[in-house]
ModelCIF file with pLDDT and N, C-alpha, C, O atoms, coordinates in Angstrom:
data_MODEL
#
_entry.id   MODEL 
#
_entity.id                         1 
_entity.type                       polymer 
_entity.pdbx_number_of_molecules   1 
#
_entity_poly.entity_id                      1 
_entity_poly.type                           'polypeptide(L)' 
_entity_poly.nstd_linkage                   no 
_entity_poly.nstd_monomer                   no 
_entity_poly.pdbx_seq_one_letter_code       
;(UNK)(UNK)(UNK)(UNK)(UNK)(UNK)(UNK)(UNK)(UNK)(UNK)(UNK)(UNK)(UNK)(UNK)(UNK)(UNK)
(UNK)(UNK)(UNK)(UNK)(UNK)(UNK)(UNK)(UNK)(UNK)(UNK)(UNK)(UNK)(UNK)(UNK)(UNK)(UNK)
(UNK)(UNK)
;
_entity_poly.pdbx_seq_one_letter_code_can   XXXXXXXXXXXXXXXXXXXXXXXXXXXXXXXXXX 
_entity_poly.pdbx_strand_id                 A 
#
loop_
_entity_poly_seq.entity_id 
_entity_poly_seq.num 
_entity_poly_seq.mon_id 
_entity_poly_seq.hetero 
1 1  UNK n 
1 2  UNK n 
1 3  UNK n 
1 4  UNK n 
1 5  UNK n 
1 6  UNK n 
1 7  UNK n 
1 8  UNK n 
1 9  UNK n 
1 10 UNK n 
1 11 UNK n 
1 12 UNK n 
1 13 UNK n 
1 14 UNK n 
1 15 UNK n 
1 16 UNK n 
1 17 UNK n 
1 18 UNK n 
1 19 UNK n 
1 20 UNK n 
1 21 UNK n 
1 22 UNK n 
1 23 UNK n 
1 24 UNK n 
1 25 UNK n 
1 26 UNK n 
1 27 UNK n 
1 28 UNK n 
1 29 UNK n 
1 30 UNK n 
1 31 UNK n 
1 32 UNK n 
1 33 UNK n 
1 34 UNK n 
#
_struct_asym.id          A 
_struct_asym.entity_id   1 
#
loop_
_ma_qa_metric.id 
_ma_qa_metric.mode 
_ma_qa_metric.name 
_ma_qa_metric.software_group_id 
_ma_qa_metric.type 
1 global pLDDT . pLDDT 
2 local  pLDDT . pLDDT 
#
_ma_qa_metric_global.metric_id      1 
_ma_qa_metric_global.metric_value   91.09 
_ma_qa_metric_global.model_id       1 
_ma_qa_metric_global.ordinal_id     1 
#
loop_
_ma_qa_metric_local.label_asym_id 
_ma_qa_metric_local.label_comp_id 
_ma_qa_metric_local.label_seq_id 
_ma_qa_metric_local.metric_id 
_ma_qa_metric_local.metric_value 
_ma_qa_metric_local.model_id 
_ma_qa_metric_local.ordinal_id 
A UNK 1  2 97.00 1 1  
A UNK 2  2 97.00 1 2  
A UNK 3  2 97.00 1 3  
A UNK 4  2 96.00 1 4  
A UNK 5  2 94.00 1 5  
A UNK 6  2 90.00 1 6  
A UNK 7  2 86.00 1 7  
A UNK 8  2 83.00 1 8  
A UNK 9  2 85.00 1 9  
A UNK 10 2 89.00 1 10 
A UNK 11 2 91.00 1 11 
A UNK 12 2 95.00 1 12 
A UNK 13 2 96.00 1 13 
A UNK 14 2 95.00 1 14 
A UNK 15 2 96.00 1 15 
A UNK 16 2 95.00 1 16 
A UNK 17 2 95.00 1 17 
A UNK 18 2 95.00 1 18 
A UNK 19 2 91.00 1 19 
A UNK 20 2 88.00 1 20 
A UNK 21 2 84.00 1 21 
A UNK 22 2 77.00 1 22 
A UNK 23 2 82.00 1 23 
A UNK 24 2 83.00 1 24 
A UNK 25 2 89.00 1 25 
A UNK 26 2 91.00 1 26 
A UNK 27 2 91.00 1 27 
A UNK 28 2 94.00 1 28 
A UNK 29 2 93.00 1 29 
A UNK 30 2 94.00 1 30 
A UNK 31 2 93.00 1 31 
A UNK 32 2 94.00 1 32 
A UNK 33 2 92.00 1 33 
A UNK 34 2 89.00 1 34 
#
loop_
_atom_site.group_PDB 
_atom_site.id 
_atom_site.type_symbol 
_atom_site.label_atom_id 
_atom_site.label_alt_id 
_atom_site.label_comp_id 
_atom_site.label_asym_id 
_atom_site.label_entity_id 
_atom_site.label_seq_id 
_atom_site.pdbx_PDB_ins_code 
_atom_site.Cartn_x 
_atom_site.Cartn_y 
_atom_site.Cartn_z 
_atom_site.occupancy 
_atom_site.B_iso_or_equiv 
_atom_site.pdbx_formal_charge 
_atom_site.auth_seq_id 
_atom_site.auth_comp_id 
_atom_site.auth_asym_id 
_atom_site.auth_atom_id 
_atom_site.pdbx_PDB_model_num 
ATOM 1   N N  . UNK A 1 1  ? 0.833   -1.203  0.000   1.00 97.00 ? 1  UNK A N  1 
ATOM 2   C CA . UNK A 1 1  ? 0.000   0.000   0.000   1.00 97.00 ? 1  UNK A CA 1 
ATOM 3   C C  . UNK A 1 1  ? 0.871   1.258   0.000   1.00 97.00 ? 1  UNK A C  1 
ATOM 4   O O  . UNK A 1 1  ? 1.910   1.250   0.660   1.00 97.00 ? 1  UNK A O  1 
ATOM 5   N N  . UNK A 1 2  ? 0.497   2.377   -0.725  1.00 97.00 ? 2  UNK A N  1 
ATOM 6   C CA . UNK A 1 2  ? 1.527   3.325   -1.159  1.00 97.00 ? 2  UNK A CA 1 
ATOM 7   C C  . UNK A 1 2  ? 0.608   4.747   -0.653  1.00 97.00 ? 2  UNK A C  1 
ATOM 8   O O  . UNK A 1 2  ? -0.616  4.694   -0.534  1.00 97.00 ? 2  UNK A O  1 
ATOM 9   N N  . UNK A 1 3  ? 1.296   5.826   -0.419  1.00 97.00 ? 3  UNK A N  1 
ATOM 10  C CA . UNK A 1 3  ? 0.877   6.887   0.134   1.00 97.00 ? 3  UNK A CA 1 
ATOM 11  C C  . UNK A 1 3  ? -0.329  7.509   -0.938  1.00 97.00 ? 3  UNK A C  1 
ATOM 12  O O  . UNK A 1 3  ? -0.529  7.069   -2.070  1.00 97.00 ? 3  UNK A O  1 
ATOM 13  N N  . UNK A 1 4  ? -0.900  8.377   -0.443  1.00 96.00 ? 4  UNK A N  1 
ATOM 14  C CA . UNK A 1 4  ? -1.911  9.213   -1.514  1.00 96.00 ? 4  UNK A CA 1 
ATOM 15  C C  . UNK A 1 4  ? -1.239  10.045  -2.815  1.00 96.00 ? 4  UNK A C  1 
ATOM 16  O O  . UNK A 1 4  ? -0.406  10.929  -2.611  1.00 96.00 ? 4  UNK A O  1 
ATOM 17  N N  . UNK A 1 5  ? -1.612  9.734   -3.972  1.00 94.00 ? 5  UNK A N  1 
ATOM 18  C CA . UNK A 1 5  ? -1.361  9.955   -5.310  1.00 94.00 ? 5  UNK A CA 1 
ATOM 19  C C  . UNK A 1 5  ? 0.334   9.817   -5.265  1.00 94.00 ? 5  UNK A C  1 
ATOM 20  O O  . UNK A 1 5  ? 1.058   10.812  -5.306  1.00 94.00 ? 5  UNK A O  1 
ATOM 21  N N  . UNK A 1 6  ? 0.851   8.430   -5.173  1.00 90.00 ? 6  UNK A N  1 
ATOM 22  C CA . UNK A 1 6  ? 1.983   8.335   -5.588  1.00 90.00 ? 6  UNK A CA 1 
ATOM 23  C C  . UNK A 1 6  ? 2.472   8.297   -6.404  1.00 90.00 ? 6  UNK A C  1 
ATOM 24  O O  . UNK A 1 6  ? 3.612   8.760   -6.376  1.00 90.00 ? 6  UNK A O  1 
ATOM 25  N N  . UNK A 1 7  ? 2.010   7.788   -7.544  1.00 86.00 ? 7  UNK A N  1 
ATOM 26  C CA . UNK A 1 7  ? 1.921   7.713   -8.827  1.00 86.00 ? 7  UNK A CA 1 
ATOM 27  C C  . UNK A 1 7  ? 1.346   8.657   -9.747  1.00 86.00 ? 7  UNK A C  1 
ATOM 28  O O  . UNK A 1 7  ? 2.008   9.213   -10.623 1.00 86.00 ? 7  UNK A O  1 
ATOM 29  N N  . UNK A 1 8  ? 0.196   8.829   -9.566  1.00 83.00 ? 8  UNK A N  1 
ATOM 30  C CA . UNK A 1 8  ? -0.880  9.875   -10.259 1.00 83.00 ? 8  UNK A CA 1 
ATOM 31  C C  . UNK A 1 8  ? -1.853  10.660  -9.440  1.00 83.00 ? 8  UNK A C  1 
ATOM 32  O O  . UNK A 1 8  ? -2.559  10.504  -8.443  1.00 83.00 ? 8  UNK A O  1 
ATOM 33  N N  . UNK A 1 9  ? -1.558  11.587  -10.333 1.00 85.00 ? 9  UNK A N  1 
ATOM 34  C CA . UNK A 1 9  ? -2.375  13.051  -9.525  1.00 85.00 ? 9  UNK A CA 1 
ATOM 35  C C  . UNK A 1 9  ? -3.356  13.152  -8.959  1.00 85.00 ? 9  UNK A C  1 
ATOM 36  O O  . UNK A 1 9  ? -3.528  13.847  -7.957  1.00 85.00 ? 9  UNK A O  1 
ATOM 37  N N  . UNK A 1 10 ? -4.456  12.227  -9.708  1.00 89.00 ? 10 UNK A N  1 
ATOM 38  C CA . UNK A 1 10 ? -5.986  11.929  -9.404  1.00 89.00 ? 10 UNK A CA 1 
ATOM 39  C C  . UNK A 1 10 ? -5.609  10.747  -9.313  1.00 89.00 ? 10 UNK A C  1 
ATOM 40  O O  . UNK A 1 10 ? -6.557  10.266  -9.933  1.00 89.00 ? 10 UNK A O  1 
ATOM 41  N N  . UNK A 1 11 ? -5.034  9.932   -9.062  1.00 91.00 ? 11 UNK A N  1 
ATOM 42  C CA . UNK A 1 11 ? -5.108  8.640   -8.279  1.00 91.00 ? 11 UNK A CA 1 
ATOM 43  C C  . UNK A 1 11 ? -4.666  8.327   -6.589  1.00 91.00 ? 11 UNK A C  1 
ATOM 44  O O  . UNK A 1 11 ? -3.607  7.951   -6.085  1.00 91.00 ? 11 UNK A O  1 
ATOM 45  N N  . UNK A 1 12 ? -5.750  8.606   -6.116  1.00 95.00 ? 12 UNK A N  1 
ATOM 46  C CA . UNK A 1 12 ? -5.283  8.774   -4.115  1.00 95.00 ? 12 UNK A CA 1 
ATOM 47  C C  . UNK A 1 12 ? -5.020  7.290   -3.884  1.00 95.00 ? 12 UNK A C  1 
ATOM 48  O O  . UNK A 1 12 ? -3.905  7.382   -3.372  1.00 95.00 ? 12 UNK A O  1 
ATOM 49  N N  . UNK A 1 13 ? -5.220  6.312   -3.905  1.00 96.00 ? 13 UNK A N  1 
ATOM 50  C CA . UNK A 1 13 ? -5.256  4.620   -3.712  1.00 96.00 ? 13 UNK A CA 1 
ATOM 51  C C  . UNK A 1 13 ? -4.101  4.229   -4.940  1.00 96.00 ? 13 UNK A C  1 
ATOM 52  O O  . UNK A 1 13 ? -4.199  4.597   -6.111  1.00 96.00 ? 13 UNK A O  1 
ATOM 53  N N  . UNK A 1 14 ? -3.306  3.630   -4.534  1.00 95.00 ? 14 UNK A N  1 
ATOM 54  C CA . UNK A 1 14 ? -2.768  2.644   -5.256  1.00 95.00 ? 14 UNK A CA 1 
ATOM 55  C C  . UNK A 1 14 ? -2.281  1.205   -4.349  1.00 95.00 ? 14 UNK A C  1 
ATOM 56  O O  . UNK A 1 14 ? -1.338  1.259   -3.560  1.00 95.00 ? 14 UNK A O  1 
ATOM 57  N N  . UNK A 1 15 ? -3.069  -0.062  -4.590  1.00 96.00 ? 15 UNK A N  1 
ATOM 58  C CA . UNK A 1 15 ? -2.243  -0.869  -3.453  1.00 96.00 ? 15 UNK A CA 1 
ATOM 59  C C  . UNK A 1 15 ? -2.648  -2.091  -4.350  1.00 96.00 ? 15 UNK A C  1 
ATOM 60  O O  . UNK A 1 15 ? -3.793  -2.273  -4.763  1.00 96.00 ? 15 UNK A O  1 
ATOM 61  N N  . UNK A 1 16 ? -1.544  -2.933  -4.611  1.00 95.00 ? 16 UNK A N  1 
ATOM 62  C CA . UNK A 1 16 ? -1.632  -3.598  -5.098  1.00 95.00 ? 16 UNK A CA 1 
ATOM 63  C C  . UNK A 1 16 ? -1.967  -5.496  -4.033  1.00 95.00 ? 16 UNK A C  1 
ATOM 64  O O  . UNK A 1 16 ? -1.550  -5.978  -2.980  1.00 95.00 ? 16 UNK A O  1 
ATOM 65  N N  . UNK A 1 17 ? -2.741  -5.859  -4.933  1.00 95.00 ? 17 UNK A N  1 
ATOM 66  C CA . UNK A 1 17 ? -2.253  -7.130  -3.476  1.00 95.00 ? 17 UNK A CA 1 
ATOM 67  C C  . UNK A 1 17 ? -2.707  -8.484  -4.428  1.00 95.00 ? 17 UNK A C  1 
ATOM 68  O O  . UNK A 1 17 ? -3.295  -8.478  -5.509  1.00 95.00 ? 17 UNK A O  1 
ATOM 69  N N  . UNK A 1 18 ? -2.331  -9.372  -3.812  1.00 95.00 ? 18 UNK A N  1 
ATOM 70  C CA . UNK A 1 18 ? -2.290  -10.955 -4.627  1.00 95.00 ? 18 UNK A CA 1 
ATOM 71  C C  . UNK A 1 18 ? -2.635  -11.749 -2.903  1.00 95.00 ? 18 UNK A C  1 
ATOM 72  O O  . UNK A 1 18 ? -2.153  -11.380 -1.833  1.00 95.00 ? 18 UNK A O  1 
ATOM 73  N N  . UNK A 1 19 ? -3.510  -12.787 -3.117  1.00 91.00 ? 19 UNK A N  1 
ATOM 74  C CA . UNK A 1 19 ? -3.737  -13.960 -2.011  1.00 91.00 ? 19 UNK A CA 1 
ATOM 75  C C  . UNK A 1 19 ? -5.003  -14.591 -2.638  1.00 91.00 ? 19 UNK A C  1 
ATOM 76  O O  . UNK A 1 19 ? -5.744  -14.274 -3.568  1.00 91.00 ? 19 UNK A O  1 
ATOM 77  N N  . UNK A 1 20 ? -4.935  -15.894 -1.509  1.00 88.00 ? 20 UNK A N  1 
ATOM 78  C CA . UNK A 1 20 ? -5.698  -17.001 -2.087  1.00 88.00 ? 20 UNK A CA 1 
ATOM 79  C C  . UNK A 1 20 ? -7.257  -16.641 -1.295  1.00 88.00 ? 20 UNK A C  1 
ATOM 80  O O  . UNK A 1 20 ? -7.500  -16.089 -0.221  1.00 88.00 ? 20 UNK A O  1 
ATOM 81  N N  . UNK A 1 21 ? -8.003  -17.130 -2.183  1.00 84.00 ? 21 UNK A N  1 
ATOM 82  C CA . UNK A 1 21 ? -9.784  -16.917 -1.829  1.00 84.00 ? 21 UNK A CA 1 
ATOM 83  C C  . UNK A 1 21 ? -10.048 -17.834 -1.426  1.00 84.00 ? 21 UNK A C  1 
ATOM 84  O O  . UNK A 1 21 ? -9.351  -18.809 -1.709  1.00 84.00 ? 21 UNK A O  1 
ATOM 85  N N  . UNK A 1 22 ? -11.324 -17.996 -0.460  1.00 77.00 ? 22 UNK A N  1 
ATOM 86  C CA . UNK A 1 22 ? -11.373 -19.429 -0.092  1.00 77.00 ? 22 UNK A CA 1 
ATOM 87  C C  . UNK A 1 22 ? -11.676 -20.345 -0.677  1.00 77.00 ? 22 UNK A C  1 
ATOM 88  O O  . UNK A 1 22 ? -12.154 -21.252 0.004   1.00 77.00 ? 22 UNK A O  1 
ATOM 89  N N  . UNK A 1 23 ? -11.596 -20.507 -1.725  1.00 82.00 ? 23 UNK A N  1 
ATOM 90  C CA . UNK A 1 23 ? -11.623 -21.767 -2.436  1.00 82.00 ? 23 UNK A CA 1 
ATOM 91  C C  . UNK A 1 23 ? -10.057 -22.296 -2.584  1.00 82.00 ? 23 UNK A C  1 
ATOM 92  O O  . UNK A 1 23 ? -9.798  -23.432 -2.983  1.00 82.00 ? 23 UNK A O  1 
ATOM 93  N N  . UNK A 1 24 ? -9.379  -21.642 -2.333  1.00 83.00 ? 24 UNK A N  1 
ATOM 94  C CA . UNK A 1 24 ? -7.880  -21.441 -2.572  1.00 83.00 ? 24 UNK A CA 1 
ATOM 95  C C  . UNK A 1 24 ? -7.423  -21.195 -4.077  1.00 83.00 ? 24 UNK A C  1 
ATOM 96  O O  . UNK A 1 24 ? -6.486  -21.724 -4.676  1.00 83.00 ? 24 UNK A O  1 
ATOM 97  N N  . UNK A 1 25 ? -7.866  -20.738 -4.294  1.00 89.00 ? 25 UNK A N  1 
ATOM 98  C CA . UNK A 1 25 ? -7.549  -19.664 -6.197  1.00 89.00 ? 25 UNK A CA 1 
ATOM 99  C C  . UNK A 1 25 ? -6.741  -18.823 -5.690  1.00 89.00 ? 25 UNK A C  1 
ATOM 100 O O  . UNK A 1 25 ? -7.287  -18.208 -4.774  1.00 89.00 ? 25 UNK A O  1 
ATOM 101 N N  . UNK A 1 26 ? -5.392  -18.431 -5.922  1.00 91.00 ? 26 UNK A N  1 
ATOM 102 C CA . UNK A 1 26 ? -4.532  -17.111 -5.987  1.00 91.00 ? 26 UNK A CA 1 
ATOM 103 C C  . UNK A 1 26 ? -5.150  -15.921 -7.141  1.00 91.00 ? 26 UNK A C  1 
ATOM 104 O O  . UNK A 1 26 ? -5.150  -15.913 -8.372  1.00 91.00 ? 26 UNK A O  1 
ATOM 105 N N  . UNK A 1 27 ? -5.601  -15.059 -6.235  1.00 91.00 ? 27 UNK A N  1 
ATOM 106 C CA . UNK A 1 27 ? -5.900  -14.160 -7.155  1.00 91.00 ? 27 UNK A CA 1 
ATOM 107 C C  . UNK A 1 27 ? -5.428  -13.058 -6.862  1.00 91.00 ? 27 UNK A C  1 
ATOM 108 O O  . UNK A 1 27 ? -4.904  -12.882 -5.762  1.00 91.00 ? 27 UNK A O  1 
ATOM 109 N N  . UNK A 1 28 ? -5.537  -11.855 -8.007  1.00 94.00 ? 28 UNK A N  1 
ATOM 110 C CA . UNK A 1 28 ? -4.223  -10.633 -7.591  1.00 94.00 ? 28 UNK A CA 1 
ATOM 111 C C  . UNK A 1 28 ? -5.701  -9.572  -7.953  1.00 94.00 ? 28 UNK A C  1 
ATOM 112 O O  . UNK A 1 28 ? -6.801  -9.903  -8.394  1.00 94.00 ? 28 UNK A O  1 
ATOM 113 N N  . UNK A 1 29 ? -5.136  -8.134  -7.532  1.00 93.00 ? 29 UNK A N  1 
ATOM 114 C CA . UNK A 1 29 ? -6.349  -6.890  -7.440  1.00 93.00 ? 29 UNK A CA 1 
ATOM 115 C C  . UNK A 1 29 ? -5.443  -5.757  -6.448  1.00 93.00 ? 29 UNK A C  1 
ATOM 116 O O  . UNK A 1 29 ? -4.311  -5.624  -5.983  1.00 93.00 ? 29 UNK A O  1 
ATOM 117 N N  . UNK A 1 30 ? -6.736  -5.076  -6.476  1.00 94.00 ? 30 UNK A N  1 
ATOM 118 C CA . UNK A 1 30 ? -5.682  -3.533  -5.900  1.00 94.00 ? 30 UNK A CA 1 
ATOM 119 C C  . UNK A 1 30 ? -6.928  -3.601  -4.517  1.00 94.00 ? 30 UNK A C  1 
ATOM 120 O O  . UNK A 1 30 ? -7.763  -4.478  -4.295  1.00 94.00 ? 30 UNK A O  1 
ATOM 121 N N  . UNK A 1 31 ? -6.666  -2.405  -3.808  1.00 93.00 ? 31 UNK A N  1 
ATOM 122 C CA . UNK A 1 31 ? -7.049  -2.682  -2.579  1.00 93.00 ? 31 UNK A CA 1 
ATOM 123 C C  . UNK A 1 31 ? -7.308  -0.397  -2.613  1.00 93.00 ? 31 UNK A C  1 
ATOM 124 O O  . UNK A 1 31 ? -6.686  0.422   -3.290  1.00 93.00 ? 31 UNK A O  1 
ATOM 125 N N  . UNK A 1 32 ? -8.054  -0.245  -1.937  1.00 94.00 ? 32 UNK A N  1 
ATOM 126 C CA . UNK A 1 32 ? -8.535  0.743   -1.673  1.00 94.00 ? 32 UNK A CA 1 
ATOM 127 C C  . UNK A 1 32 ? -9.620  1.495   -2.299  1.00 94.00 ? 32 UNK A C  1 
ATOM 128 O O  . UNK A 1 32 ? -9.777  1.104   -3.456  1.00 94.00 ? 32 UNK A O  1 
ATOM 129 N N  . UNK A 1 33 ? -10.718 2.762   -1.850  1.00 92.00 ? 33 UNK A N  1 
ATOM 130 C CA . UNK A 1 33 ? -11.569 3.029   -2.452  1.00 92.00 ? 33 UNK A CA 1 
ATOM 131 C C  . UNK A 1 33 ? -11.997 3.614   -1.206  1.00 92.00 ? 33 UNK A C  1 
ATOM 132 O O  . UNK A 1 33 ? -11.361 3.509   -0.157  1.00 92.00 ? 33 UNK A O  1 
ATOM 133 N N  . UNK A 1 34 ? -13.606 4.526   -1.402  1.00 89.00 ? 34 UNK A N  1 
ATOM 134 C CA . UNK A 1 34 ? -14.057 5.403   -0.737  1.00 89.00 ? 34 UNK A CA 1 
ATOM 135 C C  . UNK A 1 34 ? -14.829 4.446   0.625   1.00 89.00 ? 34 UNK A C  1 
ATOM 136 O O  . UNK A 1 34 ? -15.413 5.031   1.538   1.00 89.00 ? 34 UNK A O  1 
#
């Protein structure tokens, strides 16, 4: 997880993340929002 608009100006969230669901599928996605 990375500070507010680290990357981009209008982008406040950037967090990237990968783990298994319970079915155990590895799946990857970003993480933050209002």
């Amino acid at each position: 997880a990375f500070e507010p608009y680290s990357y981009l100006p209008d982008k406040k969230y950037f967090c990237p993340a990968a783990g298994y669901d319970t079915s155990g599928e590895l799946r990857t996605g970003f993480l933050g929002g209002d």
